[in-house]
C-alpha atoms as a PDB file:
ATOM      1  CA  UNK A   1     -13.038 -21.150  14.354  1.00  0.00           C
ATOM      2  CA  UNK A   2     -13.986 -20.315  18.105  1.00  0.00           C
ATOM      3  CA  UNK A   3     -15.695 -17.376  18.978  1.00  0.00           C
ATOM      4  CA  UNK A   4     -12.618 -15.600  20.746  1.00  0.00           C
ATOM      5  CA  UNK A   5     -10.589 -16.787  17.640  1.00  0.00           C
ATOM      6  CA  UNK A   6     -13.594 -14.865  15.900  1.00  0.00           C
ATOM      7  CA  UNK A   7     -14.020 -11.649  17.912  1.00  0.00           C
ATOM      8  CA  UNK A   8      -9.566 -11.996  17.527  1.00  0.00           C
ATOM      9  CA  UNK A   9      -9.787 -11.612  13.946  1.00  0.00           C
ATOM     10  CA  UNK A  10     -12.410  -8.313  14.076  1.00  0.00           C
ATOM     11  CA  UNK A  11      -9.947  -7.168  16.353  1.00  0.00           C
ATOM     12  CA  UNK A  12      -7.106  -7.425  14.013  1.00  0.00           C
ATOM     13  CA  UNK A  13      -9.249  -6.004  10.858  1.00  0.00           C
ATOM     14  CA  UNK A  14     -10.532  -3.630  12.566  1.00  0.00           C
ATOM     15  CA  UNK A  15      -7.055  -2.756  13.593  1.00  0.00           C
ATOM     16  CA  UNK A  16      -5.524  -2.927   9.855  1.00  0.00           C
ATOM     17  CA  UNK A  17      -8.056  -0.671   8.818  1.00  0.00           C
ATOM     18  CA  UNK A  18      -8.376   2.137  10.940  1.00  0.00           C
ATOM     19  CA  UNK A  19      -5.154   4.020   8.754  1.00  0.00           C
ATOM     20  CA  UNK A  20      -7.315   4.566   5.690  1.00  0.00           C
ATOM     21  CA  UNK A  21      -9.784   6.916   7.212  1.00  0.00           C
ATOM     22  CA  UNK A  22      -6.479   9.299   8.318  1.00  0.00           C
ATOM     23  CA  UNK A  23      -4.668   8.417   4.690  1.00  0.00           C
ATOM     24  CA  UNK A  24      -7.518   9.350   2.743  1.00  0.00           C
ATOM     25  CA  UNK A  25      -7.625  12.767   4.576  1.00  0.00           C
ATOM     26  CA  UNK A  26      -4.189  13.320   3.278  1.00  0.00           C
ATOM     27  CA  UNK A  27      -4.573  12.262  -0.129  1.00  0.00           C
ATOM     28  CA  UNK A  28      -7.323  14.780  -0.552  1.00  0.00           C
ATOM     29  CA  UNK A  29      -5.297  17.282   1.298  1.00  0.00           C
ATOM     30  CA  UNK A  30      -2.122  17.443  -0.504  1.00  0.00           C
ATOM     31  CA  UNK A  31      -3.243  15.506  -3.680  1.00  0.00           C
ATOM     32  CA  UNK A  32      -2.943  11.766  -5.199  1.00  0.00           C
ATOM     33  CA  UNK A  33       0.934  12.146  -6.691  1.00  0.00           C
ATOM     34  CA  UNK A  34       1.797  13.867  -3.594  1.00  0.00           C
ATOM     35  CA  UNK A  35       0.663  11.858  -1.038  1.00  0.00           C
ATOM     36  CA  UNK A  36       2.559   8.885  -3.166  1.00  0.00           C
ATOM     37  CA  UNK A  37       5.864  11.169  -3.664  1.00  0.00           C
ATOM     38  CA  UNK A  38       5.273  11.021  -6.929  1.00  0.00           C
ATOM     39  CA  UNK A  39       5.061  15.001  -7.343  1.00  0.00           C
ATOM     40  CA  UNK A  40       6.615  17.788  -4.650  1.00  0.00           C
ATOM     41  CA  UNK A  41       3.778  18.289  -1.945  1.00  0.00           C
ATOM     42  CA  UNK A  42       2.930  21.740  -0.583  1.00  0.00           C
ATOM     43  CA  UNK A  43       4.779  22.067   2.724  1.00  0.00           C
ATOM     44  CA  UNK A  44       1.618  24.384   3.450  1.00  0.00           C
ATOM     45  CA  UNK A  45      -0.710  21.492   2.322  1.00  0.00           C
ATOM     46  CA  UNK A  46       1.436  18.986   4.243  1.00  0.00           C
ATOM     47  CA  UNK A  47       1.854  20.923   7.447  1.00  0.00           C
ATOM     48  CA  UNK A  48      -2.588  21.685   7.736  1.00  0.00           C
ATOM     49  CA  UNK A  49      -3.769  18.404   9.111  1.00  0.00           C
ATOM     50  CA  UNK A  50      -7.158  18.775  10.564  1.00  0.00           C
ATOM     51  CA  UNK A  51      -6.566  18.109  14.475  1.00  0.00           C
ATOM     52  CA  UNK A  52      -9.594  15.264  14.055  1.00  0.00           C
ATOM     53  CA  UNK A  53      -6.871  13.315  11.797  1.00  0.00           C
ATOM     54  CA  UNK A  54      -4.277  13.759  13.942  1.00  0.00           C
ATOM     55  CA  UNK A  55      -6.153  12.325  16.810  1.00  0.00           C
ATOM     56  CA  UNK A  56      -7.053   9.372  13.998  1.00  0.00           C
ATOM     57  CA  UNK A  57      -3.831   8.949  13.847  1.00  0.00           C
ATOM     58  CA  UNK A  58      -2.433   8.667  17.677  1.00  0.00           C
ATOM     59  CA  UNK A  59      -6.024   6.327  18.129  1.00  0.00           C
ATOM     60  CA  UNK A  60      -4.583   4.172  15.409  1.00  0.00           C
ATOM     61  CA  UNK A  61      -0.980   4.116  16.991  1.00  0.00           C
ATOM     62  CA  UNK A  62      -2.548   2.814  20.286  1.00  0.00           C
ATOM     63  CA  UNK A  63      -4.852   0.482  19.223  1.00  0.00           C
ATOM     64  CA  UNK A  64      -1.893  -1.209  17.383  1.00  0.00           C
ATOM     65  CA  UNK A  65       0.596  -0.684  20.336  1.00  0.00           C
ATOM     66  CA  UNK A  66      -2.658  -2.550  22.226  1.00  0.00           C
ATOM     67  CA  UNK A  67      -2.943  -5.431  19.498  1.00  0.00           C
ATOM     68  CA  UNK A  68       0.520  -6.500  20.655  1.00  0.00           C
ATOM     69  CA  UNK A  69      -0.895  -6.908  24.303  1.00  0.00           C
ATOM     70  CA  UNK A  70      -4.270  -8.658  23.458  1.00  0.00           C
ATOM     71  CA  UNK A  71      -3.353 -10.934  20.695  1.00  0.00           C
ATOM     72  CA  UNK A  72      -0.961 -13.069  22.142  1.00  0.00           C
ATOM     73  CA  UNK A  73      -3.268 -12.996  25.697  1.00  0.00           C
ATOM     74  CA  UNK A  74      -6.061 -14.786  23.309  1.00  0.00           C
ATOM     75  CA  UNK A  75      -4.284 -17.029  21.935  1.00  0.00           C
ATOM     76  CA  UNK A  76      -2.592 -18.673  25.165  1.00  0.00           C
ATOM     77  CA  UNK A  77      -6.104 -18.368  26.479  1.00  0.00           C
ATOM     78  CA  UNK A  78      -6.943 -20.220  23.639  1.00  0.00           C
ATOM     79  CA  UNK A  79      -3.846 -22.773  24.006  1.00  0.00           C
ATOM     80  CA  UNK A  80      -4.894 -23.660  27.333  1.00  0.00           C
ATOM     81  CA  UNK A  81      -8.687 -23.979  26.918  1.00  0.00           C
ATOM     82  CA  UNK A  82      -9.958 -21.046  28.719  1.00  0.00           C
ATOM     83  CA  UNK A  83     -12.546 -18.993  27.422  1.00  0.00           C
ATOM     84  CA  UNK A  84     -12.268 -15.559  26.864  1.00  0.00           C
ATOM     85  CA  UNK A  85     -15.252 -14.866  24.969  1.00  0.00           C
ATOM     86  CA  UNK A  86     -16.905 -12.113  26.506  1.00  0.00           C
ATOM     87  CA  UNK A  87     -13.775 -10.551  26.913  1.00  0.00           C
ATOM     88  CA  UNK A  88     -12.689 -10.568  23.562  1.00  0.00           C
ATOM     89  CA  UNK A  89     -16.500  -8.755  22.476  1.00  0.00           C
ATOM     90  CA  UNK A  90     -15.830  -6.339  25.182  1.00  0.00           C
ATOM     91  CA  UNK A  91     -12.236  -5.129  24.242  1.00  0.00           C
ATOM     92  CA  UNK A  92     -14.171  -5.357  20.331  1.00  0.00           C
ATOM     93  CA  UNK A  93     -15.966  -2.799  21.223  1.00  0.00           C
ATOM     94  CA  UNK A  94     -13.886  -0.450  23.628  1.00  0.00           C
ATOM     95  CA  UNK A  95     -11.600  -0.167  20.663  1.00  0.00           C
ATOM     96  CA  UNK A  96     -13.720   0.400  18.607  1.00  0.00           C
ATOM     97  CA  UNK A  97     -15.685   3.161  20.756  1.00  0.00           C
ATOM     98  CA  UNK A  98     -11.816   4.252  22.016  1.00  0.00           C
ATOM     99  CA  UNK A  99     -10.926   5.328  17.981  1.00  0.00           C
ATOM    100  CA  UNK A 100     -14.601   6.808  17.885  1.00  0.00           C
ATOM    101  CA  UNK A 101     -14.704   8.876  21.077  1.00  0.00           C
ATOM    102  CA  UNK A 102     -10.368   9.714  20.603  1.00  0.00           C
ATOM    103  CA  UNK A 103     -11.494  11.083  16.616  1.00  0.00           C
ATOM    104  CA  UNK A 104     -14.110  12.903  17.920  1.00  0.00           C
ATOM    105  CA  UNK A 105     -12.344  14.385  20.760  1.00  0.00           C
ATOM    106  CA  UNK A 106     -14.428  13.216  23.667  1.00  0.00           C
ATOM    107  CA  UNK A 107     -12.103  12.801  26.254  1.00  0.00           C
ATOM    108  CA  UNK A 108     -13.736  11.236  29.136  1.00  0.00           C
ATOM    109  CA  UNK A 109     -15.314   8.331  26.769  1.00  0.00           C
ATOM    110  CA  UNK A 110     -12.295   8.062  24.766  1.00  0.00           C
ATOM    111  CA  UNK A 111     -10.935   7.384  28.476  1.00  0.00           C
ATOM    112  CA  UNK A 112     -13.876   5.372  29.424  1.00  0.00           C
ATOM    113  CA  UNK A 113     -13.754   3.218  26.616  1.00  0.00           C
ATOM    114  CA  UNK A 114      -9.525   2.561  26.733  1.00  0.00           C
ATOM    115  CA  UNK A 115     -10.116   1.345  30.518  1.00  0.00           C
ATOM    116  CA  UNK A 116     -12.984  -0.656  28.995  1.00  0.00           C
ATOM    117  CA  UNK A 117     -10.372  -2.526  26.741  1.00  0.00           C
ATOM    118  CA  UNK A 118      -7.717  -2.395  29.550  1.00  0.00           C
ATOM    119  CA  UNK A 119     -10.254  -4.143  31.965  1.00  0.00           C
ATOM    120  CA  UNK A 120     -10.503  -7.214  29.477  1.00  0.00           C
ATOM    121  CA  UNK A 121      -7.350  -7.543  28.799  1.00  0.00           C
ATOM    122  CA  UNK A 122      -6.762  -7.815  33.027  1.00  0.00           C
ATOM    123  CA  UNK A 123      -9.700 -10.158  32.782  1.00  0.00           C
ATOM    124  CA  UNK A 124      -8.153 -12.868  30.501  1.00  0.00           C
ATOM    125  CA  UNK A 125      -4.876 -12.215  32.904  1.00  0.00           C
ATOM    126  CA  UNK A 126      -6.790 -13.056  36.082  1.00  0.00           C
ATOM    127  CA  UNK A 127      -8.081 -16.050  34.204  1.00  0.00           C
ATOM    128  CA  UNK A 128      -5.298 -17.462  32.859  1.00  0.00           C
ATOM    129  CA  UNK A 129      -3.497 -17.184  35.938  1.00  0.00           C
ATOM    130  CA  UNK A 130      -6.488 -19.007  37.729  1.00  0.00           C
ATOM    131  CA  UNK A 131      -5.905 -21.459  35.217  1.00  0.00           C
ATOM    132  CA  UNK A 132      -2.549 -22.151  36.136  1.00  0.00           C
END
């Protein structure tokens, strides 16, 4: 496995995972057999999520609406023999940091940190254009 094929699949787990922080909430909220429609949920119950889950939630949303972007960039990087590396650790981290900083409700990092991932993704762009 290459290292950007490496840092891909982090990016992907990473990705899959980030729902069960947000889905536990709710499970604890409104109960097991409610949260799995197995039992009628309290509207009340259902209607009280915690604004740091709902910001879990939209984090999640754009880190997958991201994934779409970033994958396929990687893997034509990949296709064509130019490494992307460094920019693969970098948008790593920025998502990671983004879904951090967006949870906690840190604005100007969460910002910070989704221009850090933007700025890779333009970086493996520029290069694979170059390497046209």
């Amino acid at each position: 496995m290459t290292d950007s094929f490496f840092w891909l699949t982090l990016v992907i787990t990473l990705t899959g995972l980030l729902w069960s922080i947000y889905i536990l909430e709710y499970i604890s909220r409104v109960g097991l057999l409610a949260a799995l429609s197995l039992a009628e949920a309290d509207a009340q119950k259902v209607s009280a999520i915690p604004a740091w889950a709902e910001r879990m939630k939209k984090a999640h949303y754009n880190a997958v609406e991201n994934l779409v972007i970033f994958a396929p960039l990687v893997l034509i990087a990949h296709s064509v023999e130019v490494s992307v590396v460094l920019a693969t650790q970098i948008y790593f981290f920025a998502r990671l940091f983004h879904f951090i900083f967006y949870t906690m409700g840190i604005g100007l990092m969460r910002t910070l940190s989704f221009f850090g991932g933007f700025f890779a993704q333009a970086y493996i762009v520029v290069s694979l254009l170059g390497a046209l």
